[in-house]
N, C-alpha and C. Protein backbone atom coordinates (compact mmCIF):
# COMPACT_ATOMS: atom_id res chain seq x y z
N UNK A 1 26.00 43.07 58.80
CA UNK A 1 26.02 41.78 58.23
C UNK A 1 26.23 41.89 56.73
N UNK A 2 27.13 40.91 56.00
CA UNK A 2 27.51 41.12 55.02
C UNK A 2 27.14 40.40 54.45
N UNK A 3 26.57 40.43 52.85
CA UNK A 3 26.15 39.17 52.01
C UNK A 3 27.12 38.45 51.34
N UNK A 4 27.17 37.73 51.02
CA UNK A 4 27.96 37.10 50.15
C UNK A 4 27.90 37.07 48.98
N UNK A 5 28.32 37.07 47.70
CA UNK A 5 27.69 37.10 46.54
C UNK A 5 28.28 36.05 45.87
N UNK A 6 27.69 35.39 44.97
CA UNK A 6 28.09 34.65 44.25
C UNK A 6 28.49 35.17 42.91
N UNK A 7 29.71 34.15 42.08
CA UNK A 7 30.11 34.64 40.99
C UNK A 7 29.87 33.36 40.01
N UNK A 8 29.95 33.83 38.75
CA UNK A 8 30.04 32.46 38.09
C UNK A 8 30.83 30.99 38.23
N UNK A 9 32.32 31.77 39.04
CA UNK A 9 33.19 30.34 39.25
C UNK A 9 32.48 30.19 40.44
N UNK A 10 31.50 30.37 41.19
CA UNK A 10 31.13 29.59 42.35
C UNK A 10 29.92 28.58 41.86
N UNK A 11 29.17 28.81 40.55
CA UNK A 11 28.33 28.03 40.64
C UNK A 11 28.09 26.93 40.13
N UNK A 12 27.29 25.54 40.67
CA UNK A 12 27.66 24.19 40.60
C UNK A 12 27.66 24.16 38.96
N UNK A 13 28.23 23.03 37.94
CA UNK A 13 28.31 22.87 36.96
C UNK A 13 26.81 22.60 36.37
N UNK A 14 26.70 22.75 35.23
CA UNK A 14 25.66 22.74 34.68
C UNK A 14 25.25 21.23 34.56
N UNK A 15 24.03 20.53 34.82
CA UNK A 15 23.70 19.24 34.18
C UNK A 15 22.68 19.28 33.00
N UNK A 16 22.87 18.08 32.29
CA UNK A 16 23.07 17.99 30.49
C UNK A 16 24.14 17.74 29.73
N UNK A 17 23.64 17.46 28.34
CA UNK A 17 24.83 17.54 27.42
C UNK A 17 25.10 18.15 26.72
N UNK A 18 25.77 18.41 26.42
CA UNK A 18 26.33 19.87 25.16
C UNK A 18 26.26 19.64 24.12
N UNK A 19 26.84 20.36 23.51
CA UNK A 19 26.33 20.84 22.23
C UNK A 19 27.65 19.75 21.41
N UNK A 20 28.72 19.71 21.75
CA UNK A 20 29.54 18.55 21.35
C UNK A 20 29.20 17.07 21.44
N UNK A 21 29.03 17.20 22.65
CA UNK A 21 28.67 15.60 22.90
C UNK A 21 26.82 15.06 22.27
N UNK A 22 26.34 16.10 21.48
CA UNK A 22 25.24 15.80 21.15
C UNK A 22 25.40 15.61 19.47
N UNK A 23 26.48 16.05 19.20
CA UNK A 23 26.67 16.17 17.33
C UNK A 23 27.82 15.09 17.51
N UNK A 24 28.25 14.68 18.69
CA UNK A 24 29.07 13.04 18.20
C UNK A 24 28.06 12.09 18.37
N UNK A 25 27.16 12.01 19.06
CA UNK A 25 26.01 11.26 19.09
C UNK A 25 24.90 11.06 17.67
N UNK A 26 24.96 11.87 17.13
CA UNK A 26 24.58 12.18 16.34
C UNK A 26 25.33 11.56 15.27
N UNK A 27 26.68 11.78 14.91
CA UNK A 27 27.78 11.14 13.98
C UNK A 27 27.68 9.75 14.26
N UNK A 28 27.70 9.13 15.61
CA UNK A 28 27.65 8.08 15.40
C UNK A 28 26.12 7.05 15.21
N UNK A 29 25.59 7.67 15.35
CA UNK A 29 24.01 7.12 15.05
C UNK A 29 24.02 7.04 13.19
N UNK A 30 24.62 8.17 12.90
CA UNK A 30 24.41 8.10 11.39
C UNK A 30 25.35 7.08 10.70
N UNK A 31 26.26 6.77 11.06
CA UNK A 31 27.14 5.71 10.42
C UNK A 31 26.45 4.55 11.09
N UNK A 32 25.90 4.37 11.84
CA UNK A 32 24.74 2.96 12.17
C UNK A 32 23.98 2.76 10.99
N UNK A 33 23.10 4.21 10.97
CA UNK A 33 22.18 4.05 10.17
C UNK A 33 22.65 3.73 8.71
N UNK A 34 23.87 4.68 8.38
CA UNK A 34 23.97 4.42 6.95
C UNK A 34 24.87 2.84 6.77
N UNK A 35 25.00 1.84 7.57
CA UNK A 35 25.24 0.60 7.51
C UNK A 35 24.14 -0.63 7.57
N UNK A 36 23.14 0.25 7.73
CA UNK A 36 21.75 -0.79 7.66
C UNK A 36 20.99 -0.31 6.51
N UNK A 37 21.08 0.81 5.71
CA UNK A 37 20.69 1.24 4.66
C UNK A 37 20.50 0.11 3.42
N UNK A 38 21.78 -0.15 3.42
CA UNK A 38 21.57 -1.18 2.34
C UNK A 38 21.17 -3.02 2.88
N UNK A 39 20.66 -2.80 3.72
CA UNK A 39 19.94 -4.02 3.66
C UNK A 39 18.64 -4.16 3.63
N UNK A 40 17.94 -2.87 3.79
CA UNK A 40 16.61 -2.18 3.44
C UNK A 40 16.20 -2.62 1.96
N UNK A 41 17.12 -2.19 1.15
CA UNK A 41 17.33 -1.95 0.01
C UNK A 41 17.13 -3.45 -1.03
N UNK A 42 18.40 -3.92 -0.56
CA UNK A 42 18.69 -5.22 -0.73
C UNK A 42 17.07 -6.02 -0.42
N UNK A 43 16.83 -5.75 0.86
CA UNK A 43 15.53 -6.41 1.06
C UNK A 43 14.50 -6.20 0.22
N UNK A 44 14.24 -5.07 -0.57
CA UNK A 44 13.48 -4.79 -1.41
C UNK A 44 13.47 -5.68 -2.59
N UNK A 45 14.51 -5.57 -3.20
CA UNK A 45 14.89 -5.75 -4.34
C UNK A 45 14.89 -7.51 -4.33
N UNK A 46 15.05 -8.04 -3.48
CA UNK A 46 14.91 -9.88 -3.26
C UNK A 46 13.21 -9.30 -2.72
N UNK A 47 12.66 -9.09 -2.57
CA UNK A 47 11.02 -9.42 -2.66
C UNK A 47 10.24 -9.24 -3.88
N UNK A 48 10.82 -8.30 -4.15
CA UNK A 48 10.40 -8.37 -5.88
C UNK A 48 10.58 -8.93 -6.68
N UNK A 49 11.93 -9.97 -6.63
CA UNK A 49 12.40 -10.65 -7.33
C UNK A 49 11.40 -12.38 -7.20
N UNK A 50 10.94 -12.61 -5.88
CA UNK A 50 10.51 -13.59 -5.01
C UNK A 50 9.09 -13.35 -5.75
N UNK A 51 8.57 -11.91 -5.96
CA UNK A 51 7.07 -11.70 -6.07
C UNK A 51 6.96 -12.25 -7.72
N UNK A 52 8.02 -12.26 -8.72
CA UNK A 52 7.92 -12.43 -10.02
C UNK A 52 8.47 -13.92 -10.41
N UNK A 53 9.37 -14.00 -9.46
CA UNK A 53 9.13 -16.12 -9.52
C UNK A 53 7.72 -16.71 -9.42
N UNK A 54 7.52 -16.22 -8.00
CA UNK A 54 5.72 -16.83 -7.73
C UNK A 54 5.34 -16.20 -8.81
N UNK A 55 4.94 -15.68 -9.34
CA UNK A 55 3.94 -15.14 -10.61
C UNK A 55 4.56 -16.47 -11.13
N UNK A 56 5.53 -16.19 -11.82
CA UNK A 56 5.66 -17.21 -13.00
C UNK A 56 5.32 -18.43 -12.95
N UNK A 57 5.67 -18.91 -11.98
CA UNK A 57 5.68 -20.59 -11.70
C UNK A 57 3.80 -20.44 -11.41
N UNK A 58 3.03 -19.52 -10.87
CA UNK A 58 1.55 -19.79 -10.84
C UNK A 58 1.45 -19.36 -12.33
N UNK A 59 1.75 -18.88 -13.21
CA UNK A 59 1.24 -18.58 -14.63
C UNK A 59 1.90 -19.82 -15.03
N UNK A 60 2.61 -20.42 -15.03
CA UNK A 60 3.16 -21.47 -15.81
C UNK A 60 2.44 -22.50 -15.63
N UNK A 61 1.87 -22.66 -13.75
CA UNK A 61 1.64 -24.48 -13.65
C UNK A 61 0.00 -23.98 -13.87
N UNK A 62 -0.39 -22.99 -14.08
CA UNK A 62 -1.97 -22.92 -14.16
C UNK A 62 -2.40 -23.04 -15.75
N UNK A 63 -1.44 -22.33 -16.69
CA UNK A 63 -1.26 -23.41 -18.15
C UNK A 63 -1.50 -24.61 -18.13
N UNK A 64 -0.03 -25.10 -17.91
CA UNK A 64 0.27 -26.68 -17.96
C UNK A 64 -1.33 -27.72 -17.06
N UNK A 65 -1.93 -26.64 -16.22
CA UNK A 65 -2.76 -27.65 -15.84
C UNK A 65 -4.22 -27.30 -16.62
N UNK A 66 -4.46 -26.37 -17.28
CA UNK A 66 -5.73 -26.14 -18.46
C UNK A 66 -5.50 -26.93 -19.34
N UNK A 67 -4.34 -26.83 -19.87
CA UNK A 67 -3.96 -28.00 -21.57
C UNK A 67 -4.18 -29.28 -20.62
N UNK A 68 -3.15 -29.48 -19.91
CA UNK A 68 -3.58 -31.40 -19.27
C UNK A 68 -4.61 -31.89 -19.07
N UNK A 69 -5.75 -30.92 -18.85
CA UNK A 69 -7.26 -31.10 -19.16
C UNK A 69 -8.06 -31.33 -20.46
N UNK A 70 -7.58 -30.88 -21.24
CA UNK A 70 -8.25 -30.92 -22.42
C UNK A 70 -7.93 -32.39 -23.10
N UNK A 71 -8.57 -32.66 -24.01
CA UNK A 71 -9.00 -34.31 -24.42
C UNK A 71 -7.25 -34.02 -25.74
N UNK A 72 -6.88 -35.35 -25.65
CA UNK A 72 -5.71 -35.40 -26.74
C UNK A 72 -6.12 -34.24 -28.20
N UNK A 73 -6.94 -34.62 -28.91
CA UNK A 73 -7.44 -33.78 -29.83
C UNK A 73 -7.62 -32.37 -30.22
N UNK A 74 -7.92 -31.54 -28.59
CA UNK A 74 -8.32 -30.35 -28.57
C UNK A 74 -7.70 -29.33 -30.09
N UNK A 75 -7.88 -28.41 -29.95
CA UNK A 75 -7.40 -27.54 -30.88
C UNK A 75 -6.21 -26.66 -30.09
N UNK A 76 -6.16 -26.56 -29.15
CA UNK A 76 -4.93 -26.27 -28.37
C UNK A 76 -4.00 -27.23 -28.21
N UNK A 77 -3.96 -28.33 -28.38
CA UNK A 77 -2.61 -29.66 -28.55
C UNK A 77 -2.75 -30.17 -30.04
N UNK A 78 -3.23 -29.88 -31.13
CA UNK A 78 -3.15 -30.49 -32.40
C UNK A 78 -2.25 -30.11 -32.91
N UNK A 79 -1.23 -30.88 -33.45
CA UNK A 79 0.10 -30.12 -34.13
C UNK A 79 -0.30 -30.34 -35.51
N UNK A 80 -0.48 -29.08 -36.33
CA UNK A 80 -0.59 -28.87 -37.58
C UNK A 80 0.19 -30.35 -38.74
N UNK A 81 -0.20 -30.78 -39.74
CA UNK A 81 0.16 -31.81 -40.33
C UNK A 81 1.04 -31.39 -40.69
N UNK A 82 2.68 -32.32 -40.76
CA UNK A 82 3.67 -32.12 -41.05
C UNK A 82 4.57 -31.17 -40.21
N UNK A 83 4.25 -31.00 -39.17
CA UNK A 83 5.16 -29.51 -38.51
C UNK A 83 5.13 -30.65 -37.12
N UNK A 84 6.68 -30.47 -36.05
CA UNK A 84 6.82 -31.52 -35.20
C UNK A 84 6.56 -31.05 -34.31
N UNK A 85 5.79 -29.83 -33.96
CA UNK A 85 5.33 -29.23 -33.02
C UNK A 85 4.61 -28.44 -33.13
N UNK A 86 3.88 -27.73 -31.69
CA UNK A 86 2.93 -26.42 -31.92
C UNK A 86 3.61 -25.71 -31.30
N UNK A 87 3.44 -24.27 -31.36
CA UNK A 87 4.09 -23.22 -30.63
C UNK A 87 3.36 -22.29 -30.58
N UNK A 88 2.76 -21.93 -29.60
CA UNK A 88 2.30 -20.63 -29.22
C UNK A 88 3.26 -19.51 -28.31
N UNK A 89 2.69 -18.59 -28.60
CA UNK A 89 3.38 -17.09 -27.73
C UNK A 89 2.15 -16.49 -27.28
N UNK A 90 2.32 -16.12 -26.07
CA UNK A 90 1.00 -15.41 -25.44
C UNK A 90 2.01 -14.33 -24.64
N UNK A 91 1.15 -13.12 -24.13
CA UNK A 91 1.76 -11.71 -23.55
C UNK A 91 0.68 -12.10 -22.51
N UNK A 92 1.75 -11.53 -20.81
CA UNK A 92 1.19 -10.98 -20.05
C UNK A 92 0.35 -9.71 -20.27
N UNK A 93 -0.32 -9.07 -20.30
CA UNK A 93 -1.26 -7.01 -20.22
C UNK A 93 -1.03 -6.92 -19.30
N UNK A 94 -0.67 -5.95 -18.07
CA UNK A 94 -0.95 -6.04 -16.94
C UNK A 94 -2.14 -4.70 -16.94
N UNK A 95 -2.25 -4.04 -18.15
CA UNK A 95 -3.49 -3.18 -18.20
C UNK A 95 -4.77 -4.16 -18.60
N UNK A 96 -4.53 -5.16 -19.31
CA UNK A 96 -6.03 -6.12 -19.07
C UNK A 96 -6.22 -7.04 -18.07
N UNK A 97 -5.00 -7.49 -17.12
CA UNK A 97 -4.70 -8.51 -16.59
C UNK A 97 -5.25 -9.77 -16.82
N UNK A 98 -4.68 -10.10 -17.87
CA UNK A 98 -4.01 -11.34 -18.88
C UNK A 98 -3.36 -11.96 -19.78
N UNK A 99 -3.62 -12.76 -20.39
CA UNK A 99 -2.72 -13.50 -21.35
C UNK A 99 -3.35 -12.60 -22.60
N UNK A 100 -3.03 -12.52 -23.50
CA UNK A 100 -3.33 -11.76 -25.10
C UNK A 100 -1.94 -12.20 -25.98
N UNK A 101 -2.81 -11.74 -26.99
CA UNK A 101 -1.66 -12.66 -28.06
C UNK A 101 -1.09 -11.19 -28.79
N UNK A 102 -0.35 -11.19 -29.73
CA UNK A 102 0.68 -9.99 -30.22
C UNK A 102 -0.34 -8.68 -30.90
N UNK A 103 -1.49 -9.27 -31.53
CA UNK A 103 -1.97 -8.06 -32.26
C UNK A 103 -2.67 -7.43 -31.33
N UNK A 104 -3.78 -8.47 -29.82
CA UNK A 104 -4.22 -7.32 -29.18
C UNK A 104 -3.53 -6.74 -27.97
N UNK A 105 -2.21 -6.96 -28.25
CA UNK A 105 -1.17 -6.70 -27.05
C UNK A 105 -1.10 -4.90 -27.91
N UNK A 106 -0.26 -4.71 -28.97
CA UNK A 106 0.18 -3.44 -29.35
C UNK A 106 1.09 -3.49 -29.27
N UNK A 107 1.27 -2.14 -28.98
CA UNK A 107 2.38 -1.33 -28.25
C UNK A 107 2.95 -1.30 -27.24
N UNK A 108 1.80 -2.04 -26.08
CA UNK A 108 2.36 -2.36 -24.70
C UNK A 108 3.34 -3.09 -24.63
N UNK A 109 4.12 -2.13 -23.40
CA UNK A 109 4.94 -3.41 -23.08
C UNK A 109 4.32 -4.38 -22.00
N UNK A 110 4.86 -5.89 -22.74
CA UNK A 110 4.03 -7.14 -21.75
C UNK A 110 5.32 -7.09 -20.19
N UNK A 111 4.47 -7.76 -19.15
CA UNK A 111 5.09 -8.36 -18.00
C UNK A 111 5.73 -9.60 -17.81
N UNK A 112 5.31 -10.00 -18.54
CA UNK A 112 5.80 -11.27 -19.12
C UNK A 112 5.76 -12.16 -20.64
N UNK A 113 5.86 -12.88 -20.59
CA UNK A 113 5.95 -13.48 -22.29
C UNK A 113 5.94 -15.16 -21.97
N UNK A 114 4.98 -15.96 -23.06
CA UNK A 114 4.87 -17.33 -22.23
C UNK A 114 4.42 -17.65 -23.67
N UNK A 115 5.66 -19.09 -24.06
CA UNK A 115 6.04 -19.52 -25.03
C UNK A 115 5.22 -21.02 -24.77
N UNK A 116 4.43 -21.83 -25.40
CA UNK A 116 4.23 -23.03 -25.15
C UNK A 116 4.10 -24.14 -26.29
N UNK A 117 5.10 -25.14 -25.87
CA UNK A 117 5.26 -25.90 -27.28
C UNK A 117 5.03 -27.03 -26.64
N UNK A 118 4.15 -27.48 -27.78
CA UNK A 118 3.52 -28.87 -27.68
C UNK A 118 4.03 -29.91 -28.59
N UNK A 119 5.29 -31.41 -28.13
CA UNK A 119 5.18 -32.55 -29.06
C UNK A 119 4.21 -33.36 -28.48
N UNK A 120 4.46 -34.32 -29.82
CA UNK A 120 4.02 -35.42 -29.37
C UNK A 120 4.57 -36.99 -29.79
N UNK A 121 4.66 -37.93 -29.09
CA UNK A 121 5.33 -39.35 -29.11
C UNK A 121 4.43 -40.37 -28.87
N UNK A 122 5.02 -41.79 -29.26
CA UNK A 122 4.65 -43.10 -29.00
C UNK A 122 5.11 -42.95 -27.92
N UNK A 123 4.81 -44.37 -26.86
CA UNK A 123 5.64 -44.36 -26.01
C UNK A 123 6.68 -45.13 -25.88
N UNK A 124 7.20 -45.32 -27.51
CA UNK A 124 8.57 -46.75 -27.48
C UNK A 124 9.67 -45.16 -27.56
N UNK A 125 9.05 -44.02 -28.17
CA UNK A 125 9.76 -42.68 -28.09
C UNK A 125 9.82 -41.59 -27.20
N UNK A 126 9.49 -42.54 -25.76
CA UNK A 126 9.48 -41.29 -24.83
C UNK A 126 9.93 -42.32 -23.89
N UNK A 127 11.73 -41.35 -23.32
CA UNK A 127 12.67 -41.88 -22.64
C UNK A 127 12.79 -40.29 -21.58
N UNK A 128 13.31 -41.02 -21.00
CA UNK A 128 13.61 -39.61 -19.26
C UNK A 128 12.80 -38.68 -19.37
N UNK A 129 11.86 -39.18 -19.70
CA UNK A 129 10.62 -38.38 -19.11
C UNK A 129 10.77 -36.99 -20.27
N UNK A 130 10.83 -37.50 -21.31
CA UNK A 130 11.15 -36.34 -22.86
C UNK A 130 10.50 -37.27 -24.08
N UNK A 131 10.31 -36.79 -24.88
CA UNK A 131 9.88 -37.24 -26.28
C UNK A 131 10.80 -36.91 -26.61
N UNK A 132 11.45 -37.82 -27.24
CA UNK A 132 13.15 -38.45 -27.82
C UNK A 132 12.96 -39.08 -29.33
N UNK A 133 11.79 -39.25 -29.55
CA UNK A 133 11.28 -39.25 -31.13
C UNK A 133 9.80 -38.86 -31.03
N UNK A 134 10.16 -37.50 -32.02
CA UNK A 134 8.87 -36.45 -31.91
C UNK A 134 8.16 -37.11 -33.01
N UNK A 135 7.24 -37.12 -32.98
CA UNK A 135 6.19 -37.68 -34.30
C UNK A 135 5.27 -36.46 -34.88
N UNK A 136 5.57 -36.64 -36.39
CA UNK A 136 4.68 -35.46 -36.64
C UNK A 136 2.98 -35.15 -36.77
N UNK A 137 2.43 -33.56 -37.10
CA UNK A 137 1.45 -33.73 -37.13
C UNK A 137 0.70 -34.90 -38.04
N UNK A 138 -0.64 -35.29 -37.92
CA UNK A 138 -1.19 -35.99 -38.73
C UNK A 138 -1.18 -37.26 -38.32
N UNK A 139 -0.10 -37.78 -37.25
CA UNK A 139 0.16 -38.94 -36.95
C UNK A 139 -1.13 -39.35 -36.06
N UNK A 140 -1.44 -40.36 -36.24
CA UNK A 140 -3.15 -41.44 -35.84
C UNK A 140 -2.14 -41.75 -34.71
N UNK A 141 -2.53 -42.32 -33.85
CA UNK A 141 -2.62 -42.99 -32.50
C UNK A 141 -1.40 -42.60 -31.61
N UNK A 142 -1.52 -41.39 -31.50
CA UNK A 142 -0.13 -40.84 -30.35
C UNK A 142 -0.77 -41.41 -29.20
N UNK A 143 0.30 -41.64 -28.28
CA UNK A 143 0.01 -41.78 -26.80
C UNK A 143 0.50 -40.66 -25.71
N UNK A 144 1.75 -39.89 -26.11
CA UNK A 144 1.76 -39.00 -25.12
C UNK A 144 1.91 -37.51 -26.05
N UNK A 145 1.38 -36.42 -25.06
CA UNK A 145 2.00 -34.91 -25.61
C UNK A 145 2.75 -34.75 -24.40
N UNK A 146 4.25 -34.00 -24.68
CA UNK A 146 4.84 -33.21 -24.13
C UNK A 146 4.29 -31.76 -24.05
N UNK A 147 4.38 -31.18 -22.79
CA UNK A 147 3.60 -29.77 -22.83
C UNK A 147 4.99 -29.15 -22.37
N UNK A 148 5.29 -28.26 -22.79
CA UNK A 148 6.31 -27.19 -22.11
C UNK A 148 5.71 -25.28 -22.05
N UNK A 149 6.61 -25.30 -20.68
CA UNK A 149 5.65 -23.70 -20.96
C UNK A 149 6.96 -23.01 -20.47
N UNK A 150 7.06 -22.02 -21.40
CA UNK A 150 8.68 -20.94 -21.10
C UNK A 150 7.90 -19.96 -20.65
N UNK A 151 8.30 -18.92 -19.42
CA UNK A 151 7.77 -17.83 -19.26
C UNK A 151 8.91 -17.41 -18.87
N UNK A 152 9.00 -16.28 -19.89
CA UNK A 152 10.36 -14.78 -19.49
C UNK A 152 9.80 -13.61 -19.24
N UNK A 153 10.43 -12.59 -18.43
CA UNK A 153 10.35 -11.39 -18.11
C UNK A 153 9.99 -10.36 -19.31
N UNK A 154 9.10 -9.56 -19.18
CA UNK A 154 9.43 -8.79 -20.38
C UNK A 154 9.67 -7.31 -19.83
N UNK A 155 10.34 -7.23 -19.11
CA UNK A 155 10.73 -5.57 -18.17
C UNK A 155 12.30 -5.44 -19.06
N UNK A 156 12.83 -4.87 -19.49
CA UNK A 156 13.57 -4.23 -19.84
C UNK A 156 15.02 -4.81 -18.96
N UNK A 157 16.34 -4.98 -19.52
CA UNK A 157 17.38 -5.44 -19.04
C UNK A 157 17.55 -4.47 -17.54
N UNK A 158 17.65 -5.09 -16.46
CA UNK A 158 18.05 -4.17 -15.46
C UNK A 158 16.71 -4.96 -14.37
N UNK A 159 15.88 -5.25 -15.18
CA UNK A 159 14.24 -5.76 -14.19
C UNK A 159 14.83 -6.76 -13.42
N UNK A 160 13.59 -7.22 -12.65
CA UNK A 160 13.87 -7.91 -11.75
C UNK A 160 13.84 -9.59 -12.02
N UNK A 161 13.35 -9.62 -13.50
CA UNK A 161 13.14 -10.87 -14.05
C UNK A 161 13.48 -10.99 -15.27
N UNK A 162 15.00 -10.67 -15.40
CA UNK A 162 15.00 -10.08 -17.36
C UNK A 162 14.84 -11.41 -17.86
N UNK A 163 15.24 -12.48 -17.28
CA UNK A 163 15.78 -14.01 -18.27
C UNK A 163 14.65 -15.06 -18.40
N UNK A 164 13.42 -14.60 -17.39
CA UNK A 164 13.09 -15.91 -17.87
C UNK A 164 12.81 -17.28 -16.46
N UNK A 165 11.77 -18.05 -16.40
CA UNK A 165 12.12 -19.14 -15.60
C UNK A 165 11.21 -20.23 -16.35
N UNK A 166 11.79 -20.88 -16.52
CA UNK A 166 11.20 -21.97 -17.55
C UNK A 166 10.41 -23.16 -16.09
N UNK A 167 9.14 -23.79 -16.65
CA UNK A 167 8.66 -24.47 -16.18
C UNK A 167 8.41 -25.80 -16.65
């Protein structure tokens, strides 16, 4: 009785995938991936941008609503005699986390920067919702202050907030 032997061309094909069909799989997974890359990215860069609006607009309307509290008179709405406005500048710290003014700011760089100028009018001088004849300091019986509050970026050209969003 004789055996038979087997040779390599007799035996069934191998199951799996090779070594080709595993590095085109591969090629094409990576051009997937590197087409969703930048929306990762993109996504980043609009949340940060989203995270420094909300800042501003809560640093701006949380101003505007401390001064609207205070009595006409305060020392924060008095416009110096003869000058048609007040103007303050205040710095974000984000190492004190707050407002500070230029000398105990330094050297730091601020996160922001928040400009606030105060007129004030009769009300035969306040049209579209503006003081359209500013009256100066010293003036007896104002009826309205205009409050404005500018807050700009202070990150360096390239940030995510270089310009500014006025409130």
């Amino acid at each position: 009785m004789r055996r038979a032997s087997r040779t390599l061309s007799d035996r069934p094909a191998a199951r799996g995938l090779s070594l080709v069909e595993v590095l085109i799989a591969a090629g094409i997974l990576l051009i997937v991936a590197l087409g969703i890359v930048p929306l990762f990215t993109h996504a980043m860069s609009n949340n940060a941008a989203g995270n420094d609006y909300t800042q501003v607009s809560n640093y701006g309307r949380s101003e505007i609503e401390r001064l609207a509290n205070l009595p006409l008179d305060a020392p924060d709405l008095t416009i110096p005699d003869g000058a048609n406005q007040l103007q303050t500048v205040t710095y974000y710290s984000p190492l004190r986390k707050g407002w500070v003014d230029a000398a105990t700011l330094g050297s730091e760089k601020p996160a922001f920067t928040r400009t606030v100028t105060v007129k004030q009018c009769f009300l035969a001088g306040y049209a579209g919702q503006r003081c359209t004849t500013v009256q100066p300091g010293g003036t007896l019986a104002i009826h309205i202050k205009e409050i404005d509050v500018d807050i700009q970026g202070g990150r360096p050209s390239g940030g995510v907030l270089p310009t500014g969003k006025k409130i």
